[in-house]
Structure formats: C-alpha cells, structure tokens
N, C-alpha and C. Protein backbone atom coordinates (compact mmCIF):
# COMPACT_ATOMS: atom_id res chain seq x y z
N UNK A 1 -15.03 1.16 -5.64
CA UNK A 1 -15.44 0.46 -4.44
C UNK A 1 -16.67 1.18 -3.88
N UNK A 2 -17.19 0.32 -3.34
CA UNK A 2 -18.72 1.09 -2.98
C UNK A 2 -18.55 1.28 -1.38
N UNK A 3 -19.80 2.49 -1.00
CA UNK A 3 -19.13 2.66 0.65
C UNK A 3 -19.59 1.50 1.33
N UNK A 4 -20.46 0.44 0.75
CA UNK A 4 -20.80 -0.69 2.05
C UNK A 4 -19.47 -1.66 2.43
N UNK A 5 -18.95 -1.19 0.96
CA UNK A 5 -17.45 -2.62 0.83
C UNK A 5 -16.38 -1.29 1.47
N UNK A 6 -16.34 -0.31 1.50
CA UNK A 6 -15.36 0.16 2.52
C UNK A 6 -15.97 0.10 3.54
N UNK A 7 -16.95 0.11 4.02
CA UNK A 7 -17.63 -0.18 5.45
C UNK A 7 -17.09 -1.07 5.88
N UNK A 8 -17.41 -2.01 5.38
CA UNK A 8 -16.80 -3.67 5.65
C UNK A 8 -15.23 -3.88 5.75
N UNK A 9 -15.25 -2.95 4.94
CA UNK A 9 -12.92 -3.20 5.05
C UNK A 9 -12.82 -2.29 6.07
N UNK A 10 -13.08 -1.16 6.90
CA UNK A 10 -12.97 -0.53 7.62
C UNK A 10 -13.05 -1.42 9.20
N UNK A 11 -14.51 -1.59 8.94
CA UNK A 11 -15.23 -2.15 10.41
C UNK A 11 -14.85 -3.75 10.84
N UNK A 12 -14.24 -4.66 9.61
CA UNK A 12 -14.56 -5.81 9.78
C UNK A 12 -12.84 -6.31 9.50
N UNK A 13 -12.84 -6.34 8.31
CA UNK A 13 -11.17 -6.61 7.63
C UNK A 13 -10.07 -6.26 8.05
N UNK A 14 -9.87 -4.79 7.91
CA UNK A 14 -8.78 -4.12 8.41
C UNK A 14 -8.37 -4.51 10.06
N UNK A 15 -9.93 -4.48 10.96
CA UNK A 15 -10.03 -3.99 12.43
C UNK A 15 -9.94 -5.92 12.70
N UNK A 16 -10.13 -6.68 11.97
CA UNK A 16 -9.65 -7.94 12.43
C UNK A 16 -8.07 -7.90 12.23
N UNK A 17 -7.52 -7.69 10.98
CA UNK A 17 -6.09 -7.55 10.70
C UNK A 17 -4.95 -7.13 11.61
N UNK A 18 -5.84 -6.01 12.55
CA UNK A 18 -4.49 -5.04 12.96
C UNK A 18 -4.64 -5.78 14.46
N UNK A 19 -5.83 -6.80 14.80
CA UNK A 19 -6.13 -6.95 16.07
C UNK A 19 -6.06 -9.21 15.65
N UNK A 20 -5.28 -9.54 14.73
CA UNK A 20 -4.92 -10.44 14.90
C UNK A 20 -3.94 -11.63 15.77
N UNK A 21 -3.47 -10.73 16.56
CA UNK A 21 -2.01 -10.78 16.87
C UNK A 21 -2.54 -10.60 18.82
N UNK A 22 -4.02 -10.94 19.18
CA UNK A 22 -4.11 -10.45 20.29
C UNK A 22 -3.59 -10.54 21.36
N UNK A 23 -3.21 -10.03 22.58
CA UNK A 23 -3.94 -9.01 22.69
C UNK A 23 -3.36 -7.68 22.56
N UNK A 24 -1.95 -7.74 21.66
CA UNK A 24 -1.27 -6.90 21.15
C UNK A 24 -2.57 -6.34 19.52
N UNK A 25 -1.79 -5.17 19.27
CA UNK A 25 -2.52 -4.78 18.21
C UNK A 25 -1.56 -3.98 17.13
N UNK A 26 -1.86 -4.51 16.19
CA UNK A 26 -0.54 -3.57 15.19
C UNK A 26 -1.09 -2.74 14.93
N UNK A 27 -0.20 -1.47 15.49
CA UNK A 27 -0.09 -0.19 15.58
C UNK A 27 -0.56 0.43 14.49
N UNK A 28 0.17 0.68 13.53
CA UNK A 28 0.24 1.10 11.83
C UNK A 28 -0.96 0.78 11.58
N UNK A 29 -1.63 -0.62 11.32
CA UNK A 29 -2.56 -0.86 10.59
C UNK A 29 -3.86 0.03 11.29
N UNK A 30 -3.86 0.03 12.67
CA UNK A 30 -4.77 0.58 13.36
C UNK A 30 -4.91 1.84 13.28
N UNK A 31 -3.49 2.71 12.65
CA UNK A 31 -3.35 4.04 12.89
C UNK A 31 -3.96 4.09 11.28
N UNK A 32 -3.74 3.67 10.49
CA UNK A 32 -4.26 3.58 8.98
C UNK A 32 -5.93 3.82 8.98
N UNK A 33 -6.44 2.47 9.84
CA UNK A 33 -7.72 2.53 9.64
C UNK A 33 -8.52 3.73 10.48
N UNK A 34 -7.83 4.22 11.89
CA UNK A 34 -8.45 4.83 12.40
C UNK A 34 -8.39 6.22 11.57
N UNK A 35 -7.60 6.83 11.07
CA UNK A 35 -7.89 7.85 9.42
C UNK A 35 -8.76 7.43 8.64
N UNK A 36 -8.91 6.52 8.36
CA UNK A 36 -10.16 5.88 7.19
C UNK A 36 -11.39 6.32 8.15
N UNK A 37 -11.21 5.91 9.07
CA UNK A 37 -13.01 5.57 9.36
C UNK A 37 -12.79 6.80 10.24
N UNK A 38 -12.09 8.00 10.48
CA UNK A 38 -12.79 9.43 10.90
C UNK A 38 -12.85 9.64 9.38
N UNK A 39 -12.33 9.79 8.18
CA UNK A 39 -12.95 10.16 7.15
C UNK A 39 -13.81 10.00 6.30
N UNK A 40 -14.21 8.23 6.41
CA UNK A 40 -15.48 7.72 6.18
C UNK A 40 -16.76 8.50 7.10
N UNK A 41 -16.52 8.82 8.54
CA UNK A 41 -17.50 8.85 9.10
C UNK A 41 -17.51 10.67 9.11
N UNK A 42 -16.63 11.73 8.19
CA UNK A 42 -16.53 12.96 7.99
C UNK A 42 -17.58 12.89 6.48
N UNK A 43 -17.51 11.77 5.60
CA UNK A 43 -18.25 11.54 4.43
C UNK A 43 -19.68 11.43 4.66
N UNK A 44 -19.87 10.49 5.57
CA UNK A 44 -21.52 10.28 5.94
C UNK A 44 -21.82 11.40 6.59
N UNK A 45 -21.27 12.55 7.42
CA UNK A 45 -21.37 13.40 7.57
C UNK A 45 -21.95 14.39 6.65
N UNK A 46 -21.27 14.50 5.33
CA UNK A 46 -21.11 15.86 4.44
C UNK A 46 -20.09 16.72 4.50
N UNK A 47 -19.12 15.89 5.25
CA UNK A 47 -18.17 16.84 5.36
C UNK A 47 -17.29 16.67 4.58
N UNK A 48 -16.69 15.42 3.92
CA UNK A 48 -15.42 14.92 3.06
C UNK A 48 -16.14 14.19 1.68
N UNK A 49 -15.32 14.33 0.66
CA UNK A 49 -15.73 13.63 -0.13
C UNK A 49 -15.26 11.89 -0.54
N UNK A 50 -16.20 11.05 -0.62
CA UNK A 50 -15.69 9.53 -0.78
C UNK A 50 -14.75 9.33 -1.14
N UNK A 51 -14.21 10.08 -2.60
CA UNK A 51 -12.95 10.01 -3.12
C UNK A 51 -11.60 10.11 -2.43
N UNK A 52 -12.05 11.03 -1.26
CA UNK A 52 -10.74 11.11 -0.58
C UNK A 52 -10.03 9.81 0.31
N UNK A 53 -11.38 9.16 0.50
CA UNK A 53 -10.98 7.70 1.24
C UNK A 53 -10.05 6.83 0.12
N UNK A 54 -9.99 6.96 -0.77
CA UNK A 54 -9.23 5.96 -1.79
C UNK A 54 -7.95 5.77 -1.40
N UNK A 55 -7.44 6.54 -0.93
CA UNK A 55 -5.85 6.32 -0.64
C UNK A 55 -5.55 5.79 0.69
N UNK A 56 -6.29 5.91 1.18
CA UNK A 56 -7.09 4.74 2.61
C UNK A 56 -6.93 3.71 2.28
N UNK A 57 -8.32 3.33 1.77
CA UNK A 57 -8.59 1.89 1.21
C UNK A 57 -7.77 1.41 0.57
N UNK A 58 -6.94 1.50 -0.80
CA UNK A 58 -6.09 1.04 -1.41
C UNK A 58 -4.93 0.39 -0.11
N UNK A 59 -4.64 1.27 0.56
CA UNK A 59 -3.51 0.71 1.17
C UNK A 59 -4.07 -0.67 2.39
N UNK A 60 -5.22 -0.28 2.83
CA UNK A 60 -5.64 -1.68 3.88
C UNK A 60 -6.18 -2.68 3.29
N UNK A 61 -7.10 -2.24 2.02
CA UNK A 61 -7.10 -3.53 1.15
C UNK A 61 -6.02 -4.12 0.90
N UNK A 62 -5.06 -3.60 0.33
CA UNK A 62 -3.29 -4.56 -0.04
C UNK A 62 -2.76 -5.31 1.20
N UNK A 63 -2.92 -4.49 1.92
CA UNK A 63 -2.62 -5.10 3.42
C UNK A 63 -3.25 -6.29 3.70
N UNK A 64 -4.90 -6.14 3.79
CA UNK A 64 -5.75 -7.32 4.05
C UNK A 64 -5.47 -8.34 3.15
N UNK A 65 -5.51 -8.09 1.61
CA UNK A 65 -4.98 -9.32 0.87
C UNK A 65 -3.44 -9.82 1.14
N UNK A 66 -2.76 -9.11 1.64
CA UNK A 66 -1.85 -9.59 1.65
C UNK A 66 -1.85 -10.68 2.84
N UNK A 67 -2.14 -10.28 3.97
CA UNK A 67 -2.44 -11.08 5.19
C UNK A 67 -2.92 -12.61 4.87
N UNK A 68 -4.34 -12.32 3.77
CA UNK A 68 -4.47 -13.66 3.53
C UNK A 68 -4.11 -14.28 2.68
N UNK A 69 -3.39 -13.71 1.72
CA UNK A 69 -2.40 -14.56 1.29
C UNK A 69 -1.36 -15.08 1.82
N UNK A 70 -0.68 -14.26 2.65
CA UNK A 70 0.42 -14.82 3.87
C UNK A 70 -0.35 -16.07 4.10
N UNK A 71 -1.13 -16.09 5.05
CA UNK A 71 -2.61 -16.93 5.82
C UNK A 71 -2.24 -18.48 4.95
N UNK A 72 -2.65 -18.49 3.61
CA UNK A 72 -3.47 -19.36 3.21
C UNK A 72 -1.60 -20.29 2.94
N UNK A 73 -0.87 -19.40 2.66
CA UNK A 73 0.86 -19.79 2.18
C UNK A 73 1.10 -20.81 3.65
N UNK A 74 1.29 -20.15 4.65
CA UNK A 74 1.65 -20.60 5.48
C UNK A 74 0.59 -21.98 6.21
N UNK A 75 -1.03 -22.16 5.76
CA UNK A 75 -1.64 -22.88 5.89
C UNK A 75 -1.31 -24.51 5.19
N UNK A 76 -1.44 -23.75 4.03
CA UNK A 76 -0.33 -24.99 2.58
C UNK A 76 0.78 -25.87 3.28
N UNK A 77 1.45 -24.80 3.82
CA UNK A 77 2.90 -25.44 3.72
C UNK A 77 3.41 -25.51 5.39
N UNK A 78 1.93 -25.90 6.08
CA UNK A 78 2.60 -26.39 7.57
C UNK A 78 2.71 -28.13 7.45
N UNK A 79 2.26 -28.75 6.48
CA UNK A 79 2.63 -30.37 6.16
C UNK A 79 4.01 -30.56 6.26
C-alpha cells in the first residue's frame, strides 16, 4: 500500500467510518485510527518506519470494506 492510499484510509475512510453513526462516534474504530495517524504522522516525521503502520491499516481497511459491504447488502435487500 502506498502512503497516499494510507493517507486516504486514515484521513478520509476510516474517519468517515467511525463518524458514520453521527453524532455519536465509534469509539474503537476512532481509537484504531487515531494510532495510525500518530504513527503515520511519527513516519513523515523520521521517526517510525512505514512498515510499522501495516498492522494499522490491515485492520481499518477490513473494517472499511467490511462497512461497505454491510452498506451495499443492506442497500440490495431494503425492497
């Protein structure tokens, strides 16, 4: 994964995901990303290495796909 596409799952995906539900916010997902993006933003730093974000990302990407797959299931089958 490249850092613009964790940029984007960080800033955009994830932070819509956990803030879907407004004006409540799911906790977890928020507590997930907010680790990602101090360690994304410890990387652009020089302080962490990219690699370490992987176990980040893996988990809010699954999350985010999962959401829209939920999404699109429950879109289908409101007829």
């Amino acid at each position: 994964m490249t850092p613009k596409a964790v940029e984007y799952l960080l800033t955009q995906d994830a932070r819509l995901l956990a803030r879907r539900d407004a004006p409540a916010i799911d906790r977890e997902i928020e507590c997930d990303r907010q680790a990602a993006l101090d360690l994304y933003f410890a990387w652009q730093d020089g302080m962490a290495q990219f690699q370490e974000l992987m176990p980040f990302v893996v988990i809010l990407e699954r999350k985010v796909a999962l959401n829209r797959a939920l999404i699109k299931w429950l879109r289908k089958n409101e007829d």
